[in-house]
C-alpha atoms as a PDB file:
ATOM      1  CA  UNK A   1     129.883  19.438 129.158  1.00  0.00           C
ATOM      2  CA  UNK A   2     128.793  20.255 132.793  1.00  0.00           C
ATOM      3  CA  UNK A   3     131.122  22.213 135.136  1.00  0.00           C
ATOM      4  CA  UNK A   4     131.078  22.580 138.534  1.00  0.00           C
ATOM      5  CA  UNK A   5     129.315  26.106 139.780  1.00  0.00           C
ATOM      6  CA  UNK A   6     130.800  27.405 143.305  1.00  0.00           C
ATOM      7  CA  UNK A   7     128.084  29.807 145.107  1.00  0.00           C
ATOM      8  CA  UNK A   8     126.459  30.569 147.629  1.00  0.00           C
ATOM      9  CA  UNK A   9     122.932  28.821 146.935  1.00  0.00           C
ATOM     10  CA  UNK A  10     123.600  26.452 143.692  1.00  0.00           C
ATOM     11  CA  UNK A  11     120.866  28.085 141.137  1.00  0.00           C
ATOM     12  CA  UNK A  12     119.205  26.489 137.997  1.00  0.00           C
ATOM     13  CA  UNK A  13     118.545  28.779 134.600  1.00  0.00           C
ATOM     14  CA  UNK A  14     115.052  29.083 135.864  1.00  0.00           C
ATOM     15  CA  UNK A  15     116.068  29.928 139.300  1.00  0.00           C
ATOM     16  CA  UNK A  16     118.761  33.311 138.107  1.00  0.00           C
ATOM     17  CA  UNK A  17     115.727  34.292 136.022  1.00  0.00           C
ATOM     18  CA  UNK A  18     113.528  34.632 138.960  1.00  0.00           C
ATOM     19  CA  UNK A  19     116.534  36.118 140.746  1.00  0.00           C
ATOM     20  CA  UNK A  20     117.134  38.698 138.201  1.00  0.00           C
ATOM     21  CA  UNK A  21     117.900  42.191 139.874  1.00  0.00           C
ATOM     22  CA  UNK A  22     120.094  41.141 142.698  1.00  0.00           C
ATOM     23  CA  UNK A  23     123.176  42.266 141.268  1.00  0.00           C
ATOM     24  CA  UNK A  24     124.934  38.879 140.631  1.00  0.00           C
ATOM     25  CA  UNK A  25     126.773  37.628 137.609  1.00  0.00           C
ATOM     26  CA  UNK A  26     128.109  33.917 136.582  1.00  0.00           C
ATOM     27  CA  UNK A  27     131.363  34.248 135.030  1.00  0.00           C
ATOM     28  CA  UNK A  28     132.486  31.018 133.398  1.00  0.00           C
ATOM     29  CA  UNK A  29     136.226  30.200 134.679  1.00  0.00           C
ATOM     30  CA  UNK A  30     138.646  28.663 131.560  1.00  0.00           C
ATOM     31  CA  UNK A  31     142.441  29.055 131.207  1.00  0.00           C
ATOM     32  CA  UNK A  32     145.437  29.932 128.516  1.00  0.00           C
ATOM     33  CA  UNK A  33     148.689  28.247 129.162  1.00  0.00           C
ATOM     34  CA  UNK A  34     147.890  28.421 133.029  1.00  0.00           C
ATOM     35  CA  UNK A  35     146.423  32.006 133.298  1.00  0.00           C
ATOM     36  CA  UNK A  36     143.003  32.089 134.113  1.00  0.00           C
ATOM     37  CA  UNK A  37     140.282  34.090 132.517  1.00  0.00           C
ATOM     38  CA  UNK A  38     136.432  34.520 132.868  1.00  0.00           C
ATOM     39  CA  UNK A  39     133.898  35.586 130.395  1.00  0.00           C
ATOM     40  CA  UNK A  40     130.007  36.332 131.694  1.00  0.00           C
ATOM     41  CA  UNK A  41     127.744  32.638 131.231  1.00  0.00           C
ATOM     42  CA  UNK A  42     124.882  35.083 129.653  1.00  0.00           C
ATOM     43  CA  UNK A  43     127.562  34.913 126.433  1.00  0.00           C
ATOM     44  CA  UNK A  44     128.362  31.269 126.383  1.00  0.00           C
ATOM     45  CA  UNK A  45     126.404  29.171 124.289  1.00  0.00           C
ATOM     46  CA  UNK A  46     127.788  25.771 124.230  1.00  0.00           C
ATOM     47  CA  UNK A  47     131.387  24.276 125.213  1.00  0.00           C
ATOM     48  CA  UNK A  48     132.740  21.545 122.976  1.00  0.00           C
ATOM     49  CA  UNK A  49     135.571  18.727 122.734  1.00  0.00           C
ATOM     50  CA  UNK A  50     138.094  20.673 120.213  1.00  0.00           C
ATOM     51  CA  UNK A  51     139.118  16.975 118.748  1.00  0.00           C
ATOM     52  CA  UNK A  52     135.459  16.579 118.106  1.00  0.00           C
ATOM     53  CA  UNK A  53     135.277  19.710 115.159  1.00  0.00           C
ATOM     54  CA  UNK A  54     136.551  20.056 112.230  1.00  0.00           C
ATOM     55  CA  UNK A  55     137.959  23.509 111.570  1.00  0.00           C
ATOM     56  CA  UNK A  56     138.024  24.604 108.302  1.00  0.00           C
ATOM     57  CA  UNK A  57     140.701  26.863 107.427  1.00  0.00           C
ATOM     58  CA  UNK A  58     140.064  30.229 105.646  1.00  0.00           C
ATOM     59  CA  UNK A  59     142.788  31.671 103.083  1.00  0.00           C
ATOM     60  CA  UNK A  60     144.351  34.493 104.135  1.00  0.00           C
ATOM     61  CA  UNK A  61     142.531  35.071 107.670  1.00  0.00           C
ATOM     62  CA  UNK A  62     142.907  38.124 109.833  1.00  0.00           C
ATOM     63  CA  UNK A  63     145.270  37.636 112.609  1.00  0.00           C
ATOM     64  CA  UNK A  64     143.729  35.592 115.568  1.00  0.00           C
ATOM     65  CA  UNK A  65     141.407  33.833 113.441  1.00  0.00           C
ATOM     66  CA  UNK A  66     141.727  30.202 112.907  1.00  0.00           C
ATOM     67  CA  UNK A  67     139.318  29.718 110.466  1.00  0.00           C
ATOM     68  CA  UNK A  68     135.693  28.404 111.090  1.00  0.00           C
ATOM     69  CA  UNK A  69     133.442  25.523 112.037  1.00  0.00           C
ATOM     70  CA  UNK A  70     129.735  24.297 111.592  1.00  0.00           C
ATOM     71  CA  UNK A  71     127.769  24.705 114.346  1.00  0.00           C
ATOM     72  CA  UNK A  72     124.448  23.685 114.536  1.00  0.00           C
ATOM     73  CA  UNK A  73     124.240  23.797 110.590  1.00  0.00           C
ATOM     74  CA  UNK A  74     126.190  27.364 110.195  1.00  0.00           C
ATOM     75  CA  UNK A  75     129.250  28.260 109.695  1.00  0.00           C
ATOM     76  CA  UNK A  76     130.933  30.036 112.692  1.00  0.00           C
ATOM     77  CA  UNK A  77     133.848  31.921 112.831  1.00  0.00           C
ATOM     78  CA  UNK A  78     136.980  30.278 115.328  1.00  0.00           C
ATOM     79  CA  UNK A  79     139.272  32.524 116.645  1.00  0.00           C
ATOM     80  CA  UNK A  80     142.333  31.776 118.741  1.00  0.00           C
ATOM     81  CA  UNK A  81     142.541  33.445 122.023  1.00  0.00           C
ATOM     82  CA  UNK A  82     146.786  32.294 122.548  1.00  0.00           C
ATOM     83  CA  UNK A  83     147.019  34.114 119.226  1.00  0.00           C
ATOM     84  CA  UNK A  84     145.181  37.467 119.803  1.00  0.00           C
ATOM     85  CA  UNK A  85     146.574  36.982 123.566  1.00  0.00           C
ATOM     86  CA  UNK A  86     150.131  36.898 122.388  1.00  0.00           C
ATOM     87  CA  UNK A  87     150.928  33.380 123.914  1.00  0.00           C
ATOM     88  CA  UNK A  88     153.290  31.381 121.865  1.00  0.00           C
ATOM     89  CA  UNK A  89     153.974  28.859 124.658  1.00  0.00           C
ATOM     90  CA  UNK A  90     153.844  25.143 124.164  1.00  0.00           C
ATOM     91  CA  UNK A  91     150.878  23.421 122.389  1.00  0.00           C
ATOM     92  CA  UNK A  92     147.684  22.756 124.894  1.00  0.00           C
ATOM     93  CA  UNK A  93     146.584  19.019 126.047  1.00  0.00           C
ATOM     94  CA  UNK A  94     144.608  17.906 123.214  1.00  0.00           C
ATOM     95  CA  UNK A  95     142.294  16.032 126.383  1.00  0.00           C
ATOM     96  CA  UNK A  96     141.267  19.905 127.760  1.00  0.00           C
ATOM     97  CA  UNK A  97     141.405  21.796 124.770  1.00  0.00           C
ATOM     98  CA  UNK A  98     137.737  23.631 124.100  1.00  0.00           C
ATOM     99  CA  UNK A  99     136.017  25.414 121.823  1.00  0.00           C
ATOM    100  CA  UNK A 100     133.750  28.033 123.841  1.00  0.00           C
ATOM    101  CA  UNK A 101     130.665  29.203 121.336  1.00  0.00           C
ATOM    102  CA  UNK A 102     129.398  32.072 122.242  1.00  0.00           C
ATOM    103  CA  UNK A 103     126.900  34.197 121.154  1.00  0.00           C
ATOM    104  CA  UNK A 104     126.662  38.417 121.769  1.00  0.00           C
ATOM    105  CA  UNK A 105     126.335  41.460 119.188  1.00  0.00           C
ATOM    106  CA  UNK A 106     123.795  39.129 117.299  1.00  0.00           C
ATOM    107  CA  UNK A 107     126.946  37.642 116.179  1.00  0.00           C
ATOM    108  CA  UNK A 108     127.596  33.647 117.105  1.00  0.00           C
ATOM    109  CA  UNK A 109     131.741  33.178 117.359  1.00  0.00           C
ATOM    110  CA  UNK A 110     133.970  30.383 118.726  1.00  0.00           C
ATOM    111  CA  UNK A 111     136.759  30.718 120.573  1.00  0.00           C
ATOM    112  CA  UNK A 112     139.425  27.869 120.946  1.00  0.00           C
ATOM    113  CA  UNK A 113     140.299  27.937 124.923  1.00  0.00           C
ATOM    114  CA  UNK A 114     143.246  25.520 127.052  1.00  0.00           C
ATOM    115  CA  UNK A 115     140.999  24.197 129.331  1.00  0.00           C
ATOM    116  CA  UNK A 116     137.467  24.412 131.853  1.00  0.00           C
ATOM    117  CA  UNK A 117     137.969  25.891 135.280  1.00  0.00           C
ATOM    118  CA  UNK A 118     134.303  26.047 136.510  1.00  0.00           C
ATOM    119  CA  UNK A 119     131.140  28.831 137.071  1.00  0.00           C
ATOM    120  CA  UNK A 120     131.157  31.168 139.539  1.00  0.00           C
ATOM    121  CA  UNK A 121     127.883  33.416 141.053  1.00  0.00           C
ATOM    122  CA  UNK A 122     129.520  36.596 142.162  1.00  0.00           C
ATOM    123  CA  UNK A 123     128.652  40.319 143.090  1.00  0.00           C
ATOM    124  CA  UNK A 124     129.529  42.969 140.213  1.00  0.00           C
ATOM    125  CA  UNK A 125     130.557  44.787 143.735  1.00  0.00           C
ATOM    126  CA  UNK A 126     133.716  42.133 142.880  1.00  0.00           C
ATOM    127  CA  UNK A 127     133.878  43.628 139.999  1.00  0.00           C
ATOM    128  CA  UNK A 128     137.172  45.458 139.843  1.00  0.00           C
ATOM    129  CA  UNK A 129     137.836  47.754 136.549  1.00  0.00           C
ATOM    130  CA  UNK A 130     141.611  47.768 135.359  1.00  0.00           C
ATOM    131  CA  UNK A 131     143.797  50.537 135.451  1.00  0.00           C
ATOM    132  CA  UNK A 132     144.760  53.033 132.901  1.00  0.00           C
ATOM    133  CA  UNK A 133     148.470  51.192 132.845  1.00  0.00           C
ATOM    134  CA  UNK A 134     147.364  47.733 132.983  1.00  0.00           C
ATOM    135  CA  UNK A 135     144.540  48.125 130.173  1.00  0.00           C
ATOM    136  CA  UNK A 136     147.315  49.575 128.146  1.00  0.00           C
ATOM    137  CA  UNK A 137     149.291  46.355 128.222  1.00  0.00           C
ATOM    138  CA  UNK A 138     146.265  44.133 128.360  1.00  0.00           C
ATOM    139  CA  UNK A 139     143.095  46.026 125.926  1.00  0.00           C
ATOM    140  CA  UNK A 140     141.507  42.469 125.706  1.00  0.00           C
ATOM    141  CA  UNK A 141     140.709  42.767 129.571  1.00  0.00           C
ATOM    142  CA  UNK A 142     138.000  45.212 131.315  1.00  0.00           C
ATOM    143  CA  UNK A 143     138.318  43.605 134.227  1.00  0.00           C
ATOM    144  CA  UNK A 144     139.507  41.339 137.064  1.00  0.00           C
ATOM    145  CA  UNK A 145     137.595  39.262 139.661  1.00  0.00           C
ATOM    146  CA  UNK A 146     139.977  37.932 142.702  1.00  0.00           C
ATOM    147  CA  UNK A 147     138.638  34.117 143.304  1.00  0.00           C
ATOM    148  CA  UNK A 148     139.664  32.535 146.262  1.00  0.00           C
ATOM    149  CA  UNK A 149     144.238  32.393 145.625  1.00  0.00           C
ATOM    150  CA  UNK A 150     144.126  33.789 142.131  1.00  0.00           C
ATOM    151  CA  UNK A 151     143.008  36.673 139.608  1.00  0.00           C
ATOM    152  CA  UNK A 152     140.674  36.147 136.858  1.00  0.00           C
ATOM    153  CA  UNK A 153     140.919  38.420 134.471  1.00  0.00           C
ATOM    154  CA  UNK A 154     137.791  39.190 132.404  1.00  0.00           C
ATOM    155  CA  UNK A 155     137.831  39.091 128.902  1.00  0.00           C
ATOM    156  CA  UNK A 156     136.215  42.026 126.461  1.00  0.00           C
ATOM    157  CA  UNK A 157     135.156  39.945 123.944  1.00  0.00           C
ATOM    158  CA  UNK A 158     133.267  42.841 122.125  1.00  0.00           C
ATOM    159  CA  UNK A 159     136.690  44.406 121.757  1.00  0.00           C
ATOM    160  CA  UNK A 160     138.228  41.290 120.283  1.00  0.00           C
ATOM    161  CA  UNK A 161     135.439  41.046 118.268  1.00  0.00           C
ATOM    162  CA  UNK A 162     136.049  44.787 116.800  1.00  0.00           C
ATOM    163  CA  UNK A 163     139.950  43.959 116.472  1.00  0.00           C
ATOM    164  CA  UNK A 164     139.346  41.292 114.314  1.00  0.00           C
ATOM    165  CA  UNK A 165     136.384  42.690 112.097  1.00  0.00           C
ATOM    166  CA  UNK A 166     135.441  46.280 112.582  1.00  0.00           C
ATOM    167  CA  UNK A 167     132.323  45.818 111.391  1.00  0.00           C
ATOM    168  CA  UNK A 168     131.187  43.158 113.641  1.00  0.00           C
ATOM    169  CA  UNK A 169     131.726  45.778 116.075  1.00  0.00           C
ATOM    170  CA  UNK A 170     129.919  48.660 117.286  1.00  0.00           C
ATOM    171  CA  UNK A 171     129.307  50.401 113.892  1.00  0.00           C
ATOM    172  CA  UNK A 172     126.691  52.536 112.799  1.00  0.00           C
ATOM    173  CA  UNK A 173     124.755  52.417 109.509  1.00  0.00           C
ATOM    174  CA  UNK A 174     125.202  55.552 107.792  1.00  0.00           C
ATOM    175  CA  UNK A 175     122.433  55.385 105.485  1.00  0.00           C
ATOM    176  CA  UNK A 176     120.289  55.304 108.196  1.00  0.00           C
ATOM    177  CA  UNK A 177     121.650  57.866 110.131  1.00  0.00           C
ATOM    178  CA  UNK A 178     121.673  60.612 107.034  1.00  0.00           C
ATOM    179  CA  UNK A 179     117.686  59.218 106.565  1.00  0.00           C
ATOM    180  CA  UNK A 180     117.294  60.721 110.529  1.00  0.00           C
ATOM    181  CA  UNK A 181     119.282  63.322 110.045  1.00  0.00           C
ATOM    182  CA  UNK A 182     117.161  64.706 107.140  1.00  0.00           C
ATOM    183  CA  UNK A 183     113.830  64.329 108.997  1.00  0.00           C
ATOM    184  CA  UNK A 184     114.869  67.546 110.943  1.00  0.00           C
ATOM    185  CA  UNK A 185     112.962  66.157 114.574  1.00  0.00           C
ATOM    186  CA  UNK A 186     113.813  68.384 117.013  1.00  0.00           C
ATOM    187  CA  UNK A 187     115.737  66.669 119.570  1.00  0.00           C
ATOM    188  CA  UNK A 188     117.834  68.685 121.686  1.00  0.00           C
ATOM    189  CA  UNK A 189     115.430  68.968 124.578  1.00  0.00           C
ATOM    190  CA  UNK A 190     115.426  65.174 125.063  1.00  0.00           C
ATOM    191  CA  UNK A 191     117.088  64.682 128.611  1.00  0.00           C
ATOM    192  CA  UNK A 192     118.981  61.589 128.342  1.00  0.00           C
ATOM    193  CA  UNK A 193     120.814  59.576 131.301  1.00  0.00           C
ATOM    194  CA  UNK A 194     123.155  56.904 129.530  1.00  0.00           C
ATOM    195  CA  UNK A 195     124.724  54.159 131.733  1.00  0.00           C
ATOM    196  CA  UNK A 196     127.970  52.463 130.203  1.00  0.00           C
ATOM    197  CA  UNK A 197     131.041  51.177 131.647  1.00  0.00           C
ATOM    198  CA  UNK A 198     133.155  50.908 128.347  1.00  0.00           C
ATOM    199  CA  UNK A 199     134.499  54.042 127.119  1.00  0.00           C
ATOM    200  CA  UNK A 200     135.193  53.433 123.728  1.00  0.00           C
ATOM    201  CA  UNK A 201     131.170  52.547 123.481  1.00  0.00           C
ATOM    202  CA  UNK A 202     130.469  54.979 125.954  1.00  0.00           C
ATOM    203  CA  UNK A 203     131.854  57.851 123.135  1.00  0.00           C
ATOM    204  CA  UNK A 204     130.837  56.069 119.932  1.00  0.00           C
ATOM    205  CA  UNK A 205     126.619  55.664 121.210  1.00  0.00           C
ATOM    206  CA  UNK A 206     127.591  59.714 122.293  1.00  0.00           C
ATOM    207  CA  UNK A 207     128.437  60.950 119.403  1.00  0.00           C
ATOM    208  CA  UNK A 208     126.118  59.251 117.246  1.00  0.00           C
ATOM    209  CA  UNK A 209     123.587  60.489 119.136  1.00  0.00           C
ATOM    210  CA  UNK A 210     124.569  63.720 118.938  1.00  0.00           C
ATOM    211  CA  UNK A 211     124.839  63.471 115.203  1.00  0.00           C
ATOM    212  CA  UNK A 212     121.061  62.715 115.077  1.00  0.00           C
ATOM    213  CA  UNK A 213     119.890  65.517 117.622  1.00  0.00           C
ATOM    214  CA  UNK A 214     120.366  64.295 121.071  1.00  0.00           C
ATOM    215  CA  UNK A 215     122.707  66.519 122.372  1.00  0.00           C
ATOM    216  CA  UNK A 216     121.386  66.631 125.999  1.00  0.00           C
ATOM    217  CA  UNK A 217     122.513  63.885 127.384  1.00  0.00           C
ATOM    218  CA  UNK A 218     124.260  62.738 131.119  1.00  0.00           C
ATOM    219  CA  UNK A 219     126.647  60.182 131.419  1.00  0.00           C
ATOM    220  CA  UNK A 220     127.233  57.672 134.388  1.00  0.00           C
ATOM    221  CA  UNK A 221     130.027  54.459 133.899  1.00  0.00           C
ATOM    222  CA  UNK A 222     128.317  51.853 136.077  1.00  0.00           C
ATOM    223  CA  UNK A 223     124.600  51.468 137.566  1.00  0.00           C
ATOM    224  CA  UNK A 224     125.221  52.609 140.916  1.00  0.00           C
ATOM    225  CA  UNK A 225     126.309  56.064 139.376  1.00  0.00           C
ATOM    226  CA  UNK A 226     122.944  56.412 137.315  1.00  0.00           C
ATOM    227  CA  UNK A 227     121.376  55.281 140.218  1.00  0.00           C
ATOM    228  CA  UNK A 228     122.300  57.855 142.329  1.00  0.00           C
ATOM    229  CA  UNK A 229     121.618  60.667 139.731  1.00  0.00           C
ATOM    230  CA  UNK A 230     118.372  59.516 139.129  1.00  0.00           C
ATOM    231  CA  UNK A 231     117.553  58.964 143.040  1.00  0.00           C
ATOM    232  CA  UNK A 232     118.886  63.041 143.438  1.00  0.00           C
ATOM    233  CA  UNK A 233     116.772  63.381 140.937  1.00  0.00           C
ATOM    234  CA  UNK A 234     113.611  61.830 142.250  1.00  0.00           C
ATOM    235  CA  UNK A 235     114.420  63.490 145.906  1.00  0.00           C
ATOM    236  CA  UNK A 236     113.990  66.961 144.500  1.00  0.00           C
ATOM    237  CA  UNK A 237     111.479  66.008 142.594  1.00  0.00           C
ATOM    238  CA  UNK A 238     109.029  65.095 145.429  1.00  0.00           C
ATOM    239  CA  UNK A 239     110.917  68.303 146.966  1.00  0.00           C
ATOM    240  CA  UNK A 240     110.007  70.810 144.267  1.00  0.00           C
ATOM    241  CA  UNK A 241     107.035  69.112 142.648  1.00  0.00           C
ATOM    242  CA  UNK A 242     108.726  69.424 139.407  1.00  0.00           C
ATOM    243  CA  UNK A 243     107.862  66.453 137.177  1.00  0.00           C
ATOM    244  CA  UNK A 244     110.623  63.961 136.944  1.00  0.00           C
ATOM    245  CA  UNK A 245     110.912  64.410 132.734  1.00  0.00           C
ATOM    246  CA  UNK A 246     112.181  67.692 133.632  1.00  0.00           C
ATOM    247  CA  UNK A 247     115.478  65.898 134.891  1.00  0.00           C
ATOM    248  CA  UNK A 248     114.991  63.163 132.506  1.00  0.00           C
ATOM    249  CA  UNK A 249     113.052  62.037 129.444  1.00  0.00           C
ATOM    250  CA  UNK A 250     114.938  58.857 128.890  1.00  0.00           C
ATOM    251  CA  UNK A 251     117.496  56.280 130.864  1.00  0.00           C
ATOM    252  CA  UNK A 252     119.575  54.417 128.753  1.00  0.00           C
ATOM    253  CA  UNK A 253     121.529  51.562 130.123  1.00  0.00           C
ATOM    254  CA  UNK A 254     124.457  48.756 129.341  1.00  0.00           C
ATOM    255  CA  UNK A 255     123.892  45.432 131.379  1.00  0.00           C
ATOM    256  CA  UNK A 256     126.964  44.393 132.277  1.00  0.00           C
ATOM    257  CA  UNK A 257     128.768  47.034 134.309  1.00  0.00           C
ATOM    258  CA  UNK A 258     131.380  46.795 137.979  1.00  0.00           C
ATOM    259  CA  UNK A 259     130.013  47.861 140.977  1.00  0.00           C
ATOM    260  CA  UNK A 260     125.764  47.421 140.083  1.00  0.00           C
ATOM    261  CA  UNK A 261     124.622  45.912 136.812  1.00  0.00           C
ATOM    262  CA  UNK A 262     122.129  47.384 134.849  1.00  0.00           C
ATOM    263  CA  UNK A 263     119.177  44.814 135.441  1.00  0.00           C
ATOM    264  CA  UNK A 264     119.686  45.826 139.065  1.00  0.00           C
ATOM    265  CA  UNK A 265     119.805  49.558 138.347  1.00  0.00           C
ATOM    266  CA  UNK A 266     116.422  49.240 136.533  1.00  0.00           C
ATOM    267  CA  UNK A 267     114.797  47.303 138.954  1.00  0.00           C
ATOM    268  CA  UNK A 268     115.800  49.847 141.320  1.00  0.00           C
ATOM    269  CA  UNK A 269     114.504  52.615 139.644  1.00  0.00           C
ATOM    270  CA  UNK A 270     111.419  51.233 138.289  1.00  0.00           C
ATOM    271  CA  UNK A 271     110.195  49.018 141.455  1.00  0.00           C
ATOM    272  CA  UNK A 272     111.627  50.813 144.350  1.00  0.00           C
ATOM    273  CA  UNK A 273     111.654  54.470 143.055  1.00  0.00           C
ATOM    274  CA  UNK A 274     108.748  53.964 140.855  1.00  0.00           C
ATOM    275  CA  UNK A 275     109.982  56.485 138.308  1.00  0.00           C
ATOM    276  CA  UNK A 276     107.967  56.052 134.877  1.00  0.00           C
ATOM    277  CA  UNK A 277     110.480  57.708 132.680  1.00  0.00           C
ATOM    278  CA  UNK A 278     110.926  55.181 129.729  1.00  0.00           C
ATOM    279  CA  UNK A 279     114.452  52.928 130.602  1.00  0.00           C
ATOM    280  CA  UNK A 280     115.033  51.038 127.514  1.00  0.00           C
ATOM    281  CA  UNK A 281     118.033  48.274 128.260  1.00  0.00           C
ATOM    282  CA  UNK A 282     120.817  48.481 125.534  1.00  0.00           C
ATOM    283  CA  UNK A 283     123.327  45.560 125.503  1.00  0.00           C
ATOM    284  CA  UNK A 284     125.513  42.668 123.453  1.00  0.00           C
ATOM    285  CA  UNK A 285     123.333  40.186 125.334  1.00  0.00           C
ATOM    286  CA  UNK A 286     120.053  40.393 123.947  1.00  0.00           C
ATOM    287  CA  UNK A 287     118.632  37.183 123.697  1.00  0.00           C
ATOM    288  CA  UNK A 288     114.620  35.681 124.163  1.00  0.00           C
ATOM    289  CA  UNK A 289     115.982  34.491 128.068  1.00  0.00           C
ATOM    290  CA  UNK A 290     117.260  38.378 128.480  1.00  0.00           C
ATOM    291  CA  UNK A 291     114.032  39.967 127.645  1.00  0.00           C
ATOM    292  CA  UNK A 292     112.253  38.236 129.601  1.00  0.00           C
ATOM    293  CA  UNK A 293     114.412  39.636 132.296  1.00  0.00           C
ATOM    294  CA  UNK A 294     114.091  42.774 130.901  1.00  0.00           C
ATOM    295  CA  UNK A 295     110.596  42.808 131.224  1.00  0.00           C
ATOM    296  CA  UNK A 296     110.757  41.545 135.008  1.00  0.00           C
ATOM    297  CA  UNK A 297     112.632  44.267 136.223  1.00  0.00           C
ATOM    298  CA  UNK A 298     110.625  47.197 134.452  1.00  0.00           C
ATOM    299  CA  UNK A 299     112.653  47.885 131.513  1.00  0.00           C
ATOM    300  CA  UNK A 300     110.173  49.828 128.720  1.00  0.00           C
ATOM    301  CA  UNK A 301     112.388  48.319 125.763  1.00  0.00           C
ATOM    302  CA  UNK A 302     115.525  46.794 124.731  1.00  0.00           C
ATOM    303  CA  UNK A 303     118.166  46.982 121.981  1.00  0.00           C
ATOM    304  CA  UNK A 304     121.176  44.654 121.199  1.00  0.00           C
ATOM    305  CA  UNK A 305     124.288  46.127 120.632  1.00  0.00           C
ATOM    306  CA  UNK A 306     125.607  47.942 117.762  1.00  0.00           C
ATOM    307  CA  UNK A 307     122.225  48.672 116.616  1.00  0.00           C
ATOM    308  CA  UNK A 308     122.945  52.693 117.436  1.00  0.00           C
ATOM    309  CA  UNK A 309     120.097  53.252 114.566  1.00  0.00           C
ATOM    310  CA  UNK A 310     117.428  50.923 116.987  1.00  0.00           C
ATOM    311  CA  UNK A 311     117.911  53.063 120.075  1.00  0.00           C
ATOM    312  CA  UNK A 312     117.169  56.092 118.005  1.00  0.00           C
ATOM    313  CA  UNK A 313     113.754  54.885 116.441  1.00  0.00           C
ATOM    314  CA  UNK A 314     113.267  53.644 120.253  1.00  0.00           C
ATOM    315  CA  UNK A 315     113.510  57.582 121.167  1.00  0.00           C
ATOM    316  CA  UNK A 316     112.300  58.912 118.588  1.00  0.00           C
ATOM    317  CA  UNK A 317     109.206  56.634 118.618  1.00  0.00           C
ATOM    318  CA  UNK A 318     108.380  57.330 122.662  1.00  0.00           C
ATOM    319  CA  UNK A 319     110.053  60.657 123.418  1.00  0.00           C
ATOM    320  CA  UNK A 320     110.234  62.846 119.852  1.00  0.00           C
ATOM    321  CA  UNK A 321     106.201  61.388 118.572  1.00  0.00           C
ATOM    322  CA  UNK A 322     104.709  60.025 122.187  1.00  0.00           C
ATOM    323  CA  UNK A 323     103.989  56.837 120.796  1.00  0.00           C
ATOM    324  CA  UNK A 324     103.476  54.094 123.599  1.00  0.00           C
ATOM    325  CA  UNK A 325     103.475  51.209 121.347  1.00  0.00           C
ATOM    326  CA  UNK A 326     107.311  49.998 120.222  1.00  0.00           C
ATOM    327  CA  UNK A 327     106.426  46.585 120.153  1.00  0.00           C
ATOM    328  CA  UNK A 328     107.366  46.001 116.447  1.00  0.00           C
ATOM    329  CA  UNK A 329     110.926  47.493 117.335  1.00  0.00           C
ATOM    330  CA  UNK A 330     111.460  45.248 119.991  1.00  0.00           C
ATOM    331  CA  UNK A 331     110.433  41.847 118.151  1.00  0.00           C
END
């Protein structure tokens, strides 16, 4: 299904990945019984006719969840957005109802939608994170772009995710983390600067990283933030002579994040600053087309999201043993 894309300078696939690092996100534009929401276009993976499945129901789902369908020889889990949205309004036009299959947390999910709007190229400077109040009243939203006479509001699809199935979610394997525990690495003198917008992740990758050792660590919420400690940083650096791993051994960083995204943060730090501390990318949008982005802007490694336990043997492996070869962590 092709959609119209409204920017500045109409890009190809090919053409964002050679543009990666200028702070820009496409946020696909769909609606709910006339309210208009936006996910990021690094998520979607295909939009489909909803006449055109076949939606198999499950027995006893969890609330939201319609059931699932076969996609591309799989079975993928459907969930409702009216239903986890709490909109009981009249039944969509069958013509404009979607499916929208996406694909983040290693996890491929559909998720039945009203209707297409179109794509949008826009600055994470438009970006605007909700309020305390209005997050209260809305948690499936972190945030709201304003598009020309209306307000999309962004969807966390993580969090709807985690509602539904806590352990499709950000969730740590415990096994694993009682194996690190018990190899008694020192790690409290690894300096670590972690870059995260969310703050339920934002605690959770914390705390299990304190668990395991790390207990020196700096937080920042969005790129420019980290940016600007690690530019400090730098400045009395060349000031002082100190080596930079005296302010910081690692950077750790989300991708998606209001004001500067994490792709532009690294390219920042890596091409512009041309600090060599490790930054190692961690976010729910791995994919083969995201590494290679990775890779363009600098980043020394990646991890997708909940995979806590990966961004540990990525420290431990390069800060804790000095090892310069992750590659088999990162395949």
């Amino acid at each position: 299904m092709s959609l119209k894309t409204t920017t500045n300078q109409v890009s190809t696939k090919t053409d964002i990945l050679l543009e990666v690092g200028t702070n820009e996100v496409e946020v696909f534009e769909f609606n709910i019984a006339g309210q208009h929401y936006g996910v990021n276009v690094a998520k979607v993976n295909q939009i489909i006719q909803r006449d055109q499945l076949k939606i198999t129901r499950a027995d006893c789902p969890p609330n939201g969840v319609l059931g699932s369908i076969t996609f591309r020889g799989k079975p993928t889990m459907t969930i409702d957005l009216r239903s986890i949205l709490g909109i009981y309004e009249e039944e969509p036009d069958s013509s404009r109802a979607l499916m929208l299959v996406t694909q983040f947390n290693d996890q491929t999910v559909a998720f039945a939608i009203d209707g297409a709007e179109r794509i949008h190229r826009v600055s994470w400077e438009r970006f605007e994170p909700i309020s305390s109040s209005f997050a209260q009243e809305n948690p499936y939203v972190n945030g709201i772009i304003r598009l020309e006479d209306r307000l999309v509001l962004i969807l966390d699809l993580e969090y709807i995710l985690t509602l539904i199935n806590p352990k499709l979610g950000m969730v740590v394997d415990s096994q694993k983390i009682n194996k690190i525990e018990q190899e008694f690495k020192p790690r409290d003198h690894i300096k670590i600067l972690f870059a995260e917008d969310s703050a339920m992740i934002r605690k959770m990758v914390f705390n299990q990283l304190n668990e395991v050792g790390f207990t020196n660590i700096e937080l920042a919420t969005n790129g420019k933030e980290a940016l600007d400690k690690v530019r400090a940083a730098h400045e009395d650096s060349k000031a002082t002579g100190k080596p930079f791993n005296e302010y910081y051994d690692l950077i750790l960083t989300d991708i998606e994040m209001p004001v500067m995204d994490g792709l532009t943060f690294c390219k920042n730090v890596k091409q512009d600053l041309k600090v060599d501390t490790p930054l190692i990318v961690f976010s729910s949008l791995i994919n083969d087309q995201m590494i290679a982005k990775c890779k363009a802007v600098g980043a020394n490694g990646w991890g997708t999201k909940p995979k806590v336990n990966l961004i540990v043997d990525i420290i431990d492996r390069l800060i804790v043993n000095g090892e310069e070869d992750i590659a088999d962590l990162l395949n």
